[in-house]
C-alpha atoms as a PDB file:
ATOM      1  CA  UNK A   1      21.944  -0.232  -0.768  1.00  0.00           C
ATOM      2  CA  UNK A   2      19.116  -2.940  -2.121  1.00  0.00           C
ATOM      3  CA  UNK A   3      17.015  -2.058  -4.733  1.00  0.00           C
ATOM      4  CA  UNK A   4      13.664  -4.264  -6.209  1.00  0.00           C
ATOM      5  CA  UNK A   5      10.658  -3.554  -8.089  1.00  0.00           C
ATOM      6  CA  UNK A   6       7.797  -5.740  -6.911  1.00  0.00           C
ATOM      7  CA  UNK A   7       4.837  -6.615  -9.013  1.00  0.00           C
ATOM      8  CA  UNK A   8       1.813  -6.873  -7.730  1.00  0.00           C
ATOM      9  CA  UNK A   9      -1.189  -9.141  -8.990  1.00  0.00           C
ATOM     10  CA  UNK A  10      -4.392  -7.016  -9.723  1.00  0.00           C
ATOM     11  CA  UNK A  11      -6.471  -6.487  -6.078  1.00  0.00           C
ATOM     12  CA  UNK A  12     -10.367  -6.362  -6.355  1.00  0.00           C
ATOM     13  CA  UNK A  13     -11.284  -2.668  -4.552  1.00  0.00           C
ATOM     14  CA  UNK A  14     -10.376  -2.114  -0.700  1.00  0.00           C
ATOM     15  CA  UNK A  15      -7.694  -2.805   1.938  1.00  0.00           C
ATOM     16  CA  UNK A  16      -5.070  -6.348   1.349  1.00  0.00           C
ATOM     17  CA  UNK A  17      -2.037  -7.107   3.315  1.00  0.00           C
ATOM     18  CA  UNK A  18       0.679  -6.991   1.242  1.00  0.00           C
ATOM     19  CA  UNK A  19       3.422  -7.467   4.063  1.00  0.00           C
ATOM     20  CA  UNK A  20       4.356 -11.479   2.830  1.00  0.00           C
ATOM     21  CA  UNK A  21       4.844 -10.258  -0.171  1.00  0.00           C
ATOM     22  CA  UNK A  22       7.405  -7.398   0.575  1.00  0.00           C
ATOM     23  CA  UNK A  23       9.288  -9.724   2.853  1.00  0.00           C
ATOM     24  CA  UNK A  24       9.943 -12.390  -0.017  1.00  0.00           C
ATOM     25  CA  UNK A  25      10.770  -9.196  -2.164  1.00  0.00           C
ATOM     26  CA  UNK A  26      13.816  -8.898   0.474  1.00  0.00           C
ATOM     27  CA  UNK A  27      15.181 -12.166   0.282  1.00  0.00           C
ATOM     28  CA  UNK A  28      17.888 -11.471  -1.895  1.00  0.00           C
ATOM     29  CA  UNK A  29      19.058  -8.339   0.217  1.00  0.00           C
ATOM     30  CA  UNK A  30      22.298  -9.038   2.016  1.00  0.00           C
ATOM     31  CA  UNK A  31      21.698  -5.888   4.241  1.00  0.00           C
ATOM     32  CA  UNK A  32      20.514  -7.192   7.697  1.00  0.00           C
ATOM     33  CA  UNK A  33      19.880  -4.158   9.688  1.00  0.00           C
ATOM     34  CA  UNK A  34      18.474  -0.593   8.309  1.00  0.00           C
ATOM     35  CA  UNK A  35      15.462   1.073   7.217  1.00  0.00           C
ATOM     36  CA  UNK A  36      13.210  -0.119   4.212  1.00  0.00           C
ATOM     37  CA  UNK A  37      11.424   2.631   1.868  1.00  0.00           C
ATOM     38  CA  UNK A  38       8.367   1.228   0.435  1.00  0.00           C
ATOM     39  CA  UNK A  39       7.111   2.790  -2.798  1.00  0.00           C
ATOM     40  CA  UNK A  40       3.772   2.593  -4.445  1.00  0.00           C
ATOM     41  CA  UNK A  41       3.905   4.136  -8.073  1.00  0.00           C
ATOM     42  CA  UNK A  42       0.711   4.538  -8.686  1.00  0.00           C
ATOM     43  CA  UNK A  43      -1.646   7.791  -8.042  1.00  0.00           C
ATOM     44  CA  UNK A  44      -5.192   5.346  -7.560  1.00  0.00           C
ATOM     45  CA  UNK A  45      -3.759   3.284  -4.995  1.00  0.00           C
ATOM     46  CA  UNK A  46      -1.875   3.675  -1.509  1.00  0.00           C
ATOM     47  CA  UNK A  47       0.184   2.279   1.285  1.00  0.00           C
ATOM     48  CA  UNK A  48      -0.275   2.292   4.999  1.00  0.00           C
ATOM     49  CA  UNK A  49       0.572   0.491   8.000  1.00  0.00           C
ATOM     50  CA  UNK A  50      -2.270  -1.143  10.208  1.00  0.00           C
ATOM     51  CA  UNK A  51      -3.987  -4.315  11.880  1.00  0.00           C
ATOM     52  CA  UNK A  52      -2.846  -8.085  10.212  1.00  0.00           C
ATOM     53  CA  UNK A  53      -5.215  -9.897  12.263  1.00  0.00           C
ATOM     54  CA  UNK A  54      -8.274  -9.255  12.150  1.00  0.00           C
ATOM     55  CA  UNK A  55     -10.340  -8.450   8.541  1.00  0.00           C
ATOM     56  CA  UNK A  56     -12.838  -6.452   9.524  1.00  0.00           C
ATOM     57  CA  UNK A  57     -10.407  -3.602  10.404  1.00  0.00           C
ATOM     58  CA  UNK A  58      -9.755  -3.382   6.635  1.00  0.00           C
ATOM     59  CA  UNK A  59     -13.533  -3.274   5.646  1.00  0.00           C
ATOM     60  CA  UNK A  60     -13.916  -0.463   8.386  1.00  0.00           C
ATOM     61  CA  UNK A  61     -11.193   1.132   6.600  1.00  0.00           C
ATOM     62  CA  UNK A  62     -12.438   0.453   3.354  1.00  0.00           C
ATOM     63  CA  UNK A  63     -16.314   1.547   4.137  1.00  0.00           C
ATOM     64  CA  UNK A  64     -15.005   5.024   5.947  1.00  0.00           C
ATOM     65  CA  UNK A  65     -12.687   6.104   3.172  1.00  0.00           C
ATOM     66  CA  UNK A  66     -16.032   5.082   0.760  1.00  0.00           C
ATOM     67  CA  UNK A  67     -17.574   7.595   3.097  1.00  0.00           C
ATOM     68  CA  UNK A  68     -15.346  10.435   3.237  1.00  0.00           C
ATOM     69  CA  UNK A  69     -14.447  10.403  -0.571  1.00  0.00           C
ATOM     70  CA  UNK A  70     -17.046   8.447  -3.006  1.00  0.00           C
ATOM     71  CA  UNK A  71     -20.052   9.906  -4.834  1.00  0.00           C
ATOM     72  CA  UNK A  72     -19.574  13.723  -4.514  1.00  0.00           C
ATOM     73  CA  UNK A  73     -21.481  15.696  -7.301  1.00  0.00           C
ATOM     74  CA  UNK A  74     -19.079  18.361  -7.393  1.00  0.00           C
ATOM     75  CA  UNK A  75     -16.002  16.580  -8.934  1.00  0.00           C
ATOM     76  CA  UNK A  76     -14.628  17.466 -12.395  1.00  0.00           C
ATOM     77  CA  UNK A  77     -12.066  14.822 -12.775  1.00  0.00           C
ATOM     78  CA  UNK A  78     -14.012  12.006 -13.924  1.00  0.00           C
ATOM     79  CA  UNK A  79     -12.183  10.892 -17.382  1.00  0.00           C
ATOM     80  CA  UNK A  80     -11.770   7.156 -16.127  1.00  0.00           C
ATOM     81  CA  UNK A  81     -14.997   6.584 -14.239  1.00  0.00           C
ATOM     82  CA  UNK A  82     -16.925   7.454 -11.276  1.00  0.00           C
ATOM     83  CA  UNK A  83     -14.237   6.142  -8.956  1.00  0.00           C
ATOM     84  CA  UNK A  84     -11.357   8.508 -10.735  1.00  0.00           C
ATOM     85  CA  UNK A  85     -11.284  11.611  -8.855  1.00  0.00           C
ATOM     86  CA  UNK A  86     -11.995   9.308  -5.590  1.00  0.00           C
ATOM     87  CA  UNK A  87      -9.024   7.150  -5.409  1.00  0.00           C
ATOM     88  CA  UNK A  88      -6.883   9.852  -6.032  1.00  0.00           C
ATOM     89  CA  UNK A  89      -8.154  11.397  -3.062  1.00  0.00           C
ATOM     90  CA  UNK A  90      -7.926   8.173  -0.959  1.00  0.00           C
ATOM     91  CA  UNK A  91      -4.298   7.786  -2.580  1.00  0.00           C
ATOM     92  CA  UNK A  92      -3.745  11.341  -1.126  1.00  0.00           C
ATOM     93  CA  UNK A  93      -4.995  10.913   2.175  1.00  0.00           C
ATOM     94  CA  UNK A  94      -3.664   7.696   2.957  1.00  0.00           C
ATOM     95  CA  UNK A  95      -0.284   7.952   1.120  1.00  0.00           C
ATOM     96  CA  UNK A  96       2.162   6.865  -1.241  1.00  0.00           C
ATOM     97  CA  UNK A  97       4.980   5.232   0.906  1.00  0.00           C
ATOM     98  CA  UNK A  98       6.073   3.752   3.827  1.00  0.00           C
ATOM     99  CA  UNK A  99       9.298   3.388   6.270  1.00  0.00           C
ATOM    100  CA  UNK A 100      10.345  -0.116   8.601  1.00  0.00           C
ATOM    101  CA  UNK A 101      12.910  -0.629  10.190  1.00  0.00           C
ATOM    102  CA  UNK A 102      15.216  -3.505   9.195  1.00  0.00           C
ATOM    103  CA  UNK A 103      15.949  -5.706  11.982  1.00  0.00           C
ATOM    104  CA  UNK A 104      18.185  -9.058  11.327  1.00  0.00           C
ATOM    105  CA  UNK A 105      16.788  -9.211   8.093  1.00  0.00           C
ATOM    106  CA  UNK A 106      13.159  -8.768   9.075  1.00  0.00           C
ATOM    107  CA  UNK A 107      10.721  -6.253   8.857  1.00  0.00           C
ATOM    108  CA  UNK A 108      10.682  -4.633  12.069  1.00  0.00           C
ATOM    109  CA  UNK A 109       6.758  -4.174  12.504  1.00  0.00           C
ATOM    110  CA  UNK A 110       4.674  -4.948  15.630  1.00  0.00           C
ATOM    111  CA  UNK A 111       2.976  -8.083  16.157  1.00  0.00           C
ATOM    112  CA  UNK A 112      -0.381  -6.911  14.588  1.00  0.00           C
ATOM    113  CA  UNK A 113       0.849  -4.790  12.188  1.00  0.00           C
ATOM    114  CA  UNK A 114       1.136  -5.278   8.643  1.00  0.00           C
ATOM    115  CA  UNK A 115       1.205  -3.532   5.081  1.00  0.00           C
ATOM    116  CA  UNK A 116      -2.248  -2.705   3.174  1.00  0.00           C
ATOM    117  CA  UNK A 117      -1.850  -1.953  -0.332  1.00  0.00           C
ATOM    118  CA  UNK A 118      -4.864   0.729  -0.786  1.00  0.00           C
ATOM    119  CA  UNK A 119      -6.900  -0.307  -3.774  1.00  0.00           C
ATOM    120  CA  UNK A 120      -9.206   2.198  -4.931  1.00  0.00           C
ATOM    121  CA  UNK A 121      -9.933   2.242  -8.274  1.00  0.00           C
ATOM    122  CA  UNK A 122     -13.026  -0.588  -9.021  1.00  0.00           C
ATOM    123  CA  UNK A 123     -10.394  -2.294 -12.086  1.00  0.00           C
ATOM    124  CA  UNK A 124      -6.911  -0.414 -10.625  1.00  0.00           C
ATOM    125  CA  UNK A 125      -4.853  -3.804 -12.879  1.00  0.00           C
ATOM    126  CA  UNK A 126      -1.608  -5.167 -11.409  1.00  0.00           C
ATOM    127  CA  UNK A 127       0.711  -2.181  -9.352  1.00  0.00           C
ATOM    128  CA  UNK A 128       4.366  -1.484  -9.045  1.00  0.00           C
ATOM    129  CA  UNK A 129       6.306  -0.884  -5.590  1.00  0.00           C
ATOM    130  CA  UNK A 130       9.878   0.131  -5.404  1.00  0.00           C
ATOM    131  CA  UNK A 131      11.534  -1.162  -2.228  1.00  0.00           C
ATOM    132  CA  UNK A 132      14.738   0.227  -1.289  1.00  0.00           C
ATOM    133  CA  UNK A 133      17.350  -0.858   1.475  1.00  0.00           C
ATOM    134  CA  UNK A 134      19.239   1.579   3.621  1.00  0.00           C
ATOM    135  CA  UNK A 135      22.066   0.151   6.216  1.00  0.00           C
ATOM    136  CA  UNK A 136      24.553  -2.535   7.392  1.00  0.00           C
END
């Protein structure tokens, strides 16, 4: 098993590939084949798996979760801001982890696929991710 905390620089609000990042994480894993657990430990901010080519997939993202979650006069939870109680949701929604396979030392993700980190807080600061290394 392979085990790293990686630290992430603070990201302005809204969906950034994070994928180069995890893969330089990995290069002092020995473990060439098996499945890699990806971590966020944050409750503002998420992880998913979508397009790495073109942008304006993650500003579609960005602008519908804005939609579904932001500016609702009914929430409570509002003891860091206006954007509190709606990243948590987006955090929710979108999750806190992902799973890739582990193929000859690689991430094992489609051609356009790639990592987002999920920022939603407007000032969410730098972010920890636990990767972990399962195999052979």
């Amino acid at each position: 098993m392979f085990q790293t905390i990686l630290r992430l620089r603070p990201f302005t609000r809204g969906f950034h590939l994070i994928t180069d990042e995890i893969e330089d994480a990995l290069n002092g894993c020995s473990i060439q084949n098996g499945i890699v657990h990806i971590f966020i430990k944050h409750t503002s901010a998420s992880l998913t798996i979508n397009e790495n080519a073109d942008p304006s997939v993650r500003t579609d993202m960005e602008a519908f979760v804005n939609d579904t979650c932001d500016d609702k006069h009914y929430f409570i939870h509002t003891y860091e801001g206006d954007d509190d109680m709606p990243a948590h949701l987006k955090a929710s929604l979108l999750g806190s982890s992902v799973t890739i396979p582990l193929t000859n030392g690689r991430l094992n993700l489609g051609i356009w696929q790639g990592v987002y980190l999920g920022e939603h807080r407007d000032h969410g600061g730098s972010r920890e991710i636990v990767i972990t290394v399962m195999g052979e």
